[in-house]
C-alpha atoms as a PDB file:
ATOM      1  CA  UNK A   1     136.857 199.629 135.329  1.00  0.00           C
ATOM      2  CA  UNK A   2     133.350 200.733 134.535  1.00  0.00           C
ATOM      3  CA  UNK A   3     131.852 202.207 137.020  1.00  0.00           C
ATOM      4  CA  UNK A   4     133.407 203.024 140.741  1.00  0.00           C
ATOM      5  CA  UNK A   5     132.148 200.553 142.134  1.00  0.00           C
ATOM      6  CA  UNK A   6     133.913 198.124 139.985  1.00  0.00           C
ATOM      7  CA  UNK A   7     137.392 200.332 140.626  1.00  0.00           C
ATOM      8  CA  UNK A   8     137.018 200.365 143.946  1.00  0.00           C
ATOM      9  CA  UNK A   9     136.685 196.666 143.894  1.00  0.00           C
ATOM     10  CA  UNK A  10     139.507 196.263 141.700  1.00  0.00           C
ATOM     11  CA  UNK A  11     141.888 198.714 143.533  1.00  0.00           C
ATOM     12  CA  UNK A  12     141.248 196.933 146.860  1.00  0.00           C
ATOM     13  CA  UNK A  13     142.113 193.337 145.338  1.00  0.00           C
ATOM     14  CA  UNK A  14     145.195 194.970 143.866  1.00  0.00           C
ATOM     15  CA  UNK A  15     146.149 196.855 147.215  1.00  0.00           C
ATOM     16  CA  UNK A  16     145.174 194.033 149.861  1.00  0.00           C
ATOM     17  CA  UNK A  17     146.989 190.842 147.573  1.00  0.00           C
ATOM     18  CA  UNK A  18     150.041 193.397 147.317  1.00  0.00           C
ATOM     19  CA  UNK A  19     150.248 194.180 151.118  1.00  0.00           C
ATOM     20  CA  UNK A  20     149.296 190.709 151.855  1.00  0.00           C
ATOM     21  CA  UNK A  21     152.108 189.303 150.264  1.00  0.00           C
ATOM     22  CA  UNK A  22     154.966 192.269 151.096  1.00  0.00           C
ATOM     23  CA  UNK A  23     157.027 190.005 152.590  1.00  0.00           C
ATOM     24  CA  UNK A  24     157.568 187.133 150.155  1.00  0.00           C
ATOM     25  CA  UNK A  25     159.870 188.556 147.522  1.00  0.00           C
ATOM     26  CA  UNK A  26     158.858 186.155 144.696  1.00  0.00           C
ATOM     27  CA  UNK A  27     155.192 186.836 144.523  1.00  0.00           C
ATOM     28  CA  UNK A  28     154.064 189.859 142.063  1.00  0.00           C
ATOM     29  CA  UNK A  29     150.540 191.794 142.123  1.00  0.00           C
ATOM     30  CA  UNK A  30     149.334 193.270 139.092  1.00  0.00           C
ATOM     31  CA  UNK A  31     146.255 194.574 138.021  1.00  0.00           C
ATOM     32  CA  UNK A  32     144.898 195.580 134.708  1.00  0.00           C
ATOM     33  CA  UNK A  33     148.604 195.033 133.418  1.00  0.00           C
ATOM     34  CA  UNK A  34     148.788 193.876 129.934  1.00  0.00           C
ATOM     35  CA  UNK A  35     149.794 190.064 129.785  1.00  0.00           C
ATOM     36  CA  UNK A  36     151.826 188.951 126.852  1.00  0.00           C
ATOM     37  CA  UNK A  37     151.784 185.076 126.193  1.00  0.00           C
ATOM     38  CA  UNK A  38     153.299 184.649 122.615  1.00  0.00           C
ATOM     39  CA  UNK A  39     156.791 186.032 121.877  1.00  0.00           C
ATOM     40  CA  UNK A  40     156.779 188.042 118.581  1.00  0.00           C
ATOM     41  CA  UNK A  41     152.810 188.197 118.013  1.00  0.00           C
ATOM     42  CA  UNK A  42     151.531 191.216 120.349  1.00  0.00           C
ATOM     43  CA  UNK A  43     147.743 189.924 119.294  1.00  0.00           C
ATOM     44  CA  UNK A  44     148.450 187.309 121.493  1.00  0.00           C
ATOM     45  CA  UNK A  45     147.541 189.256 124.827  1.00  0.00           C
ATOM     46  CA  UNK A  46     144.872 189.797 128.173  1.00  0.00           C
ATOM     47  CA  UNK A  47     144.382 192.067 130.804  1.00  0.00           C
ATOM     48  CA  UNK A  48     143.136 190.849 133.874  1.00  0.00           C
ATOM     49  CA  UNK A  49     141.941 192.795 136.451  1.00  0.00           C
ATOM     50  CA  UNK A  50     143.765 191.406 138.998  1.00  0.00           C
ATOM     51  CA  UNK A  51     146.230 188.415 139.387  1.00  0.00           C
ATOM     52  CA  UNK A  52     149.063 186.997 141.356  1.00  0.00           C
ATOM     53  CA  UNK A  53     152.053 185.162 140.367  1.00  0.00           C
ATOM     54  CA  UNK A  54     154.171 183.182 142.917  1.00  0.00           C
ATOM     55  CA  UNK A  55     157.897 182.461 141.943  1.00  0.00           C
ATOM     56  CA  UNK A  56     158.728 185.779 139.995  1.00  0.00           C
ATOM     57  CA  UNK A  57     160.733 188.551 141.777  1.00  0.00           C
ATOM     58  CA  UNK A  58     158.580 191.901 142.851  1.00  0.00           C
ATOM     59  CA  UNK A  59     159.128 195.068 140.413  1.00  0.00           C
ATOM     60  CA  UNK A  60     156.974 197.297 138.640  1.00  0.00           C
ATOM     61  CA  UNK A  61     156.381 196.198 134.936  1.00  0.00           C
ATOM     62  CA  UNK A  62     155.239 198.397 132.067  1.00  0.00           C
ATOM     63  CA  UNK A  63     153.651 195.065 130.833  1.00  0.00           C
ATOM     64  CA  UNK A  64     154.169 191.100 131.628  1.00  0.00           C
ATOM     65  CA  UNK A  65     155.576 189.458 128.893  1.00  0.00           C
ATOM     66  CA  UNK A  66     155.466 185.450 129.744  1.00  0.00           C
ATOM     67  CA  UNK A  67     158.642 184.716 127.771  1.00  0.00           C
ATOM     68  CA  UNK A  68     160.525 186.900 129.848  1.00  0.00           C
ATOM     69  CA  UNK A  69     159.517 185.492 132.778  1.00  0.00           C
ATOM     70  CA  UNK A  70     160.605 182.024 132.587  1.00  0.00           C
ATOM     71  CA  UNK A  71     157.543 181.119 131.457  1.00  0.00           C
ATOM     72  CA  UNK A  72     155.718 181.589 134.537  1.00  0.00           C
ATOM     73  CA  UNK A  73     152.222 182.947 134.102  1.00  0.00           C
ATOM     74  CA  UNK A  74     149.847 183.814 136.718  1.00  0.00           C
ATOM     75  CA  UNK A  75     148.586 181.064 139.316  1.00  0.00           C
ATOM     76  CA  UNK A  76     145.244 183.356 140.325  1.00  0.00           C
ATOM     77  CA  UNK A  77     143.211 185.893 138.501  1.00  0.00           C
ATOM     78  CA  UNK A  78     140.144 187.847 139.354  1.00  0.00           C
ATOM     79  CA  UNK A  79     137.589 189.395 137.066  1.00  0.00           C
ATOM     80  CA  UNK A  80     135.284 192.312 138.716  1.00  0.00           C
ATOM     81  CA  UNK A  81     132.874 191.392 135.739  1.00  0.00           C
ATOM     82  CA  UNK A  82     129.558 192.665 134.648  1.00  0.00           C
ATOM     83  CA  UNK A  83     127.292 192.538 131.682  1.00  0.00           C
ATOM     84  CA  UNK A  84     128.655 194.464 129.420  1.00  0.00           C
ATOM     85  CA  UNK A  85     132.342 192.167 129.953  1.00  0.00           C
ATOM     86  CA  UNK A  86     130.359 189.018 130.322  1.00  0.00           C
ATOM     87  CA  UNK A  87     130.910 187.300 127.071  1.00  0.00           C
ATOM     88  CA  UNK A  88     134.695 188.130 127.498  1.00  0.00           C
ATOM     89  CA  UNK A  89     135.155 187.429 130.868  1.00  0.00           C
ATOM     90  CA  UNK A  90     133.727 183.655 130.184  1.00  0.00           C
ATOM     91  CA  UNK A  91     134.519 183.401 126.735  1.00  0.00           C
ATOM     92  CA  UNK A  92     138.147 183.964 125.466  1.00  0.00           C
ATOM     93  CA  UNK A  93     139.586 185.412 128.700  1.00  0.00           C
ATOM     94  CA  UNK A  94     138.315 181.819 130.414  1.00  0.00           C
ATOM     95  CA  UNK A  95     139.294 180.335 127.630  1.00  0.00           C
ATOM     96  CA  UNK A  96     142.975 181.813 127.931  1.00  0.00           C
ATOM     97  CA  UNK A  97     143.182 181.319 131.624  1.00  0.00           C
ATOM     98  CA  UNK A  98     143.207 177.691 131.103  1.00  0.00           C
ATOM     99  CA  UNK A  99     145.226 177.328 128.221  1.00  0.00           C
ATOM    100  CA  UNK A 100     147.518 179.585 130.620  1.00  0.00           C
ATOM    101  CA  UNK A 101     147.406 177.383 133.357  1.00  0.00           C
ATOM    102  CA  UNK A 102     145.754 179.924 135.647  1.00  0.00           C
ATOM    103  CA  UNK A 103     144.986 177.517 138.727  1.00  0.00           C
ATOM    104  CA  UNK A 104     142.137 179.335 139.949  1.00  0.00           C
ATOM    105  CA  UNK A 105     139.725 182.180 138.322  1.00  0.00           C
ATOM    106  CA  UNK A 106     137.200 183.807 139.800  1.00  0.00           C
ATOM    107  CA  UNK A 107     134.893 186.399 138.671  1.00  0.00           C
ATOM    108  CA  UNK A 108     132.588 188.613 140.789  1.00  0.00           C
ATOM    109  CA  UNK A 109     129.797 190.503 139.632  1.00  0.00           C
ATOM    110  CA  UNK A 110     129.106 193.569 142.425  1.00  0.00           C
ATOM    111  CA  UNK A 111     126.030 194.613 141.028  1.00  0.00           C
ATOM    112  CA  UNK A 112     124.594 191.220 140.172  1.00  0.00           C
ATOM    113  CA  UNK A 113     124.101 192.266 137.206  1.00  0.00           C
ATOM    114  CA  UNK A 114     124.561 188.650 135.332  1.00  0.00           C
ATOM    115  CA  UNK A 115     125.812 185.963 138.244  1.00  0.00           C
ATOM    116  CA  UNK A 116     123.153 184.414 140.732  1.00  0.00           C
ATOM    117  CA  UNK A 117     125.386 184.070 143.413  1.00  0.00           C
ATOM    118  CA  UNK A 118     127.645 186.989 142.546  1.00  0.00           C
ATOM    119  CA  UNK A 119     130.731 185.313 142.944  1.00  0.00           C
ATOM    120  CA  UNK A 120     131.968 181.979 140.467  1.00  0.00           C
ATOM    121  CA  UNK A 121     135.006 180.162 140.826  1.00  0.00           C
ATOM    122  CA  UNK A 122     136.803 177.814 138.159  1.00  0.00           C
ATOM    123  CA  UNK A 123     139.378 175.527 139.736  1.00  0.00           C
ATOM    124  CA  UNK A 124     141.983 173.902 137.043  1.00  0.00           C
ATOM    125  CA  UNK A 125     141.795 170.292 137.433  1.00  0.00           C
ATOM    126  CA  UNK A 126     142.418 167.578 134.972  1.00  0.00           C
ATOM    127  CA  UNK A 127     139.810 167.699 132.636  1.00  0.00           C
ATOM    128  CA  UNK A 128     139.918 171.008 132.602  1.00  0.00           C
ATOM    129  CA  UNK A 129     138.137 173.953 134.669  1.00  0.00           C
ATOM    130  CA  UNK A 130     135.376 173.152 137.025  1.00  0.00           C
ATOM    131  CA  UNK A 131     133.033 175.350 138.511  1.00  0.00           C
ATOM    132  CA  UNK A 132     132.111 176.777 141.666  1.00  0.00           C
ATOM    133  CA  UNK A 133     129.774 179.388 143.145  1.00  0.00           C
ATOM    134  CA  UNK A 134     128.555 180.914 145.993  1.00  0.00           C
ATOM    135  CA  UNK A 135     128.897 183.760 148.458  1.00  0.00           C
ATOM    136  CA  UNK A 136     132.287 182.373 149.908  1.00  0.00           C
ATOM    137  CA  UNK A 137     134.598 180.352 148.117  1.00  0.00           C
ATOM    138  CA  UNK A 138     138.554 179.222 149.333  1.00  0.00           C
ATOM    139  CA  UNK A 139     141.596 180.060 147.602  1.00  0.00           C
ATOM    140  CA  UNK A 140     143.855 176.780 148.234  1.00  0.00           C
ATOM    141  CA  UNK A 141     146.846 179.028 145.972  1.00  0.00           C
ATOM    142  CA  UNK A 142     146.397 182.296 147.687  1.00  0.00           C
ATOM    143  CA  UNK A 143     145.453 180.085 151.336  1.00  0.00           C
ATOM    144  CA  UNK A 144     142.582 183.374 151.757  1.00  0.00           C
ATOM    145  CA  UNK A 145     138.662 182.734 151.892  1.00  0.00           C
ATOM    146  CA  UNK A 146     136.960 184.891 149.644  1.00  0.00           C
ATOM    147  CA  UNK A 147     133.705 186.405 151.557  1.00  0.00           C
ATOM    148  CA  UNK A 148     130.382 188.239 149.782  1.00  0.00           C
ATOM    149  CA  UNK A 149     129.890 191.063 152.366  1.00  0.00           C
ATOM    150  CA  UNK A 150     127.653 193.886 151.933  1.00  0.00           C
ATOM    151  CA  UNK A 151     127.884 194.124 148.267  1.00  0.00           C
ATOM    152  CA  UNK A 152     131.443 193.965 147.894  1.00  0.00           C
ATOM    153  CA  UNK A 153     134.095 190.819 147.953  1.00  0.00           C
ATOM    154  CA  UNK A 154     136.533 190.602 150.564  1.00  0.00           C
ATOM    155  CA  UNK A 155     139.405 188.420 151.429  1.00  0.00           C
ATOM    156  CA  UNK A 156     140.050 186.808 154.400  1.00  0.00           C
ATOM    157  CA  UNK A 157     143.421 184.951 155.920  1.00  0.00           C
ATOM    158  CA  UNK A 158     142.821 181.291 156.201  1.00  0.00           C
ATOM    159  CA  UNK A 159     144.778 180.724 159.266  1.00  0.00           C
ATOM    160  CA  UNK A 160     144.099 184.029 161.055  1.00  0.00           C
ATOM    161  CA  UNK A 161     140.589 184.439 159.989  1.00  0.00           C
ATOM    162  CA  UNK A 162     141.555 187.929 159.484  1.00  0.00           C
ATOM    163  CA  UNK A 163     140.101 190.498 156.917  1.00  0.00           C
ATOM    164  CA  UNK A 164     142.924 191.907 154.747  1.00  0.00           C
ATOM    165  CA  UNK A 165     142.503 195.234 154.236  1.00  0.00           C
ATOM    166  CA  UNK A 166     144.142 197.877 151.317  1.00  0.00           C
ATOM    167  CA  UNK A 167     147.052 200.098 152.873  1.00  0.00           C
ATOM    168  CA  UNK A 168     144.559 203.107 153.434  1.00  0.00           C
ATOM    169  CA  UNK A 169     141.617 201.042 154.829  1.00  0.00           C
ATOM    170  CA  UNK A 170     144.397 199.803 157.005  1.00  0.00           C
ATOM    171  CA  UNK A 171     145.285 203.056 158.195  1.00  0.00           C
ATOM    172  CA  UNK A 172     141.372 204.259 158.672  1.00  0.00           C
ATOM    173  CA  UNK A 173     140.993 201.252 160.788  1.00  0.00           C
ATOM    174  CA  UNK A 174     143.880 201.741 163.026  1.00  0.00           C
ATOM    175  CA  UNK A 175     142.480 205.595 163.477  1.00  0.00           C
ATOM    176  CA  UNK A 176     139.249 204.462 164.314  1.00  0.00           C
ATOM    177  CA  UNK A 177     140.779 202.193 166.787  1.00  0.00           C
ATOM    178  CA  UNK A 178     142.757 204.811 168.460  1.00  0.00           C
ATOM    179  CA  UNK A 179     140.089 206.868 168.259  1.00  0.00           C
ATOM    180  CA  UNK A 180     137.821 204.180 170.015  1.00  0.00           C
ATOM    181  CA  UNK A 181     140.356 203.252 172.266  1.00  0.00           C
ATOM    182  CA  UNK A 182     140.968 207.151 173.851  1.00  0.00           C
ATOM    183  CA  UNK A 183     137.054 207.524 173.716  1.00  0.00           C
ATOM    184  CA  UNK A 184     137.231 204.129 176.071  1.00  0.00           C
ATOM    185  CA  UNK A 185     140.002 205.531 178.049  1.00  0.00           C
ATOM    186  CA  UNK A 186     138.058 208.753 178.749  1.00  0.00           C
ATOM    187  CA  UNK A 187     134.796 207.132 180.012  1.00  0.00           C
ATOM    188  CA  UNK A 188     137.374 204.557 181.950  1.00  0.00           C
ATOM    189  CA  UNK A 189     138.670 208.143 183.513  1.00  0.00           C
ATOM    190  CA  UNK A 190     135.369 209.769 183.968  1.00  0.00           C
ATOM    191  CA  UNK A 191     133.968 206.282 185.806  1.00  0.00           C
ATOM    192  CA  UNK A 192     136.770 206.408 187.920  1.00  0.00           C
ATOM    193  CA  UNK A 193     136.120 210.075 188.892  1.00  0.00           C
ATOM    194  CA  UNK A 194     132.459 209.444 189.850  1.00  0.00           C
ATOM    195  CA  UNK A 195     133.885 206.216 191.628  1.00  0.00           C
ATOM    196  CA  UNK A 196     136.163 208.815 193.772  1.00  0.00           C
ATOM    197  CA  UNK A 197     132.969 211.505 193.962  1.00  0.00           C
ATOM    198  CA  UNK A 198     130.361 208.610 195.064  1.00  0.00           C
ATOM    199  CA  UNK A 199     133.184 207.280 197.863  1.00  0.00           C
ATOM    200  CA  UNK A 200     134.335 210.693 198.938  1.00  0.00           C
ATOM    201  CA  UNK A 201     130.456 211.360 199.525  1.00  0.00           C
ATOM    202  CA  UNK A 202     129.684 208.044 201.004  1.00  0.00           C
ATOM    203  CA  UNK A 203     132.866 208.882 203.761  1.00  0.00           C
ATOM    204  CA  UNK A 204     131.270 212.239 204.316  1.00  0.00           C
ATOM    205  CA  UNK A 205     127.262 210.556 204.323  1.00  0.00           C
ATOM    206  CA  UNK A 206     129.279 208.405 207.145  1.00  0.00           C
ATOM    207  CA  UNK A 207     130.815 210.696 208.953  1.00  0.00           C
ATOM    208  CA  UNK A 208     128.207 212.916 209.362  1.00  0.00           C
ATOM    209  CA  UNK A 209     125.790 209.615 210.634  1.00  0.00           C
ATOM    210  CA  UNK A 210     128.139 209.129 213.145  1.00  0.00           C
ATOM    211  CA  UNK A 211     128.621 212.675 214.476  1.00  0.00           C
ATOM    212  CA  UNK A 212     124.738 212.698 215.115  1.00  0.00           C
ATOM    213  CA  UNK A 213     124.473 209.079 216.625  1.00  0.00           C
ATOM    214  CA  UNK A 214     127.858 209.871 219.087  1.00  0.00           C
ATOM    215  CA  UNK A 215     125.624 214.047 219.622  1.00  0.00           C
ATOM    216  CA  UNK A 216     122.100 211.690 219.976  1.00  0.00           C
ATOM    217  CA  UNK A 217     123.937 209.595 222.190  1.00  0.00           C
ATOM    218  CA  UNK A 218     125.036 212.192 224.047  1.00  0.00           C
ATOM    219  CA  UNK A 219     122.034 214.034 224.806  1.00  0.00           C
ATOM    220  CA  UNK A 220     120.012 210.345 226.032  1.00  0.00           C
ATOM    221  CA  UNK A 221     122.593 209.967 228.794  1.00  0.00           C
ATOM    222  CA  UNK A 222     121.198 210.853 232.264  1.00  0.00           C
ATOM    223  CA  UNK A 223     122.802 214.333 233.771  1.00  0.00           C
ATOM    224  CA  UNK A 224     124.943 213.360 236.883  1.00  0.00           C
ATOM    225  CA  UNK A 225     123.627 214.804 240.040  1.00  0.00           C
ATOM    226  CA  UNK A 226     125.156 217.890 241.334  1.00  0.00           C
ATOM    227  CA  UNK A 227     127.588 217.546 244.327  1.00  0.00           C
ATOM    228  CA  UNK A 228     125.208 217.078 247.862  1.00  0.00           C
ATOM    229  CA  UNK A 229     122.180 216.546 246.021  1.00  0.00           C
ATOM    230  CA  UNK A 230     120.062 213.629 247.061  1.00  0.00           C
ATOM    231  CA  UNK A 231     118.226 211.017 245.230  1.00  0.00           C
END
């Protein structure tokens, strides 16, 4: 990666893919892995940032060799591209994709350095790739939308309309929510306190009323006349 900002991006695809798919054994993540695609010529070879294979078992690899794994080469690959990668990125790695039989590639630019909108999709079709752009594209492989958000590119579950998240970001979020939720449960506790205060106060506002209405009362009734006195 070039600059953090393009790691960062890179790690999270790597990270939130990987967690999102933990559960189905036969889909691998990999990340700037080196892809071999012609047994016995190692010049024959790409590195994509990020991409996802569905119907190979899980496992780390030193590298992905294509020959050793039945033949099956990646479905979906991302490019964190900029300038300087540009002419790679949709020159001979594009180029490769296709001949691959990469279903879907999609390149995002974080700085916006080259793509107007930052994020360009090419879906494999007949003819060959066709191109989309824009700040949210679907992918129909990986069943995730694929969302511009504040300068970085995020990936959201179709069906859930969920953000995935990396592992860590996971975790931050679930302290934040605990965190929120006890700072909630605190000001429920306090509330209820000054609930308890204001209707202890009120009972004692009330009782106090009616001990000087029953001692007002008192004093407007008419003394009785003493015994043998005459009105």
């Amino acid at each position: 990666a070039e600059t953090d900002t393009h790691r960062k991006q890179m790690v999270y695809l790597i990270e939130a893919l990987d967690d999102y798919f933990r559960d189905d054994p036969q889909v691998y993540v990999a990340g700037n892995l080196f892809l071999y695609y012609e047994e016995g010529d190692p010049g024959q070879v790409v590195a994509p940032d990020t991409f996802v294979v569905k119907g190979v078992p899980k496992g780390d690899r030193r590298t992905y060799k294509l020959w050793e794994e039945e033949g099956k080469g990646p479905q979906v690959v991302f490019e964190v591209t900029s300038r300087k990668t540009r002419k790679e990125d949709l020159g001979p790695k594009k180029g490769t994709y296709e001949m691959l039989g990469v279903r879907e590639y999609f390149l995002f630019d974080p700085l916006g350095e080259y793509l107007e909108p930052p994020l360009v999709g090419y879906r494999l079709e007949e003819g060959g790739y066709r191109r989309e752009a824009g700040e949210q594209l679907v992918s129909e492989v990986l069943g995730l939308e694929l969302r511009v958000e504040g300068g970085r590119l995020w990936l959201y579950d179709l069906e859930t309309g969920e953000k995935l998240l990396s592992p860590l970001e996971a975790q931050a979020a679930r302290r934040e929510a605990e965190a929120r939720a006890q700072q909630e449960a605190e000001a429920r506790r306090e509330a209820e306190a000054r609930a308890q205060q204001e209707a202890a106060a009120r009972r004692k506002a009330e009782e106090e009323l009616a001990r000087l209405r029953s001692e007002l009362a008192h004093l407007r009734r008419p003394s009785e006349p003493e015994s043998g006195e005459t009105l």
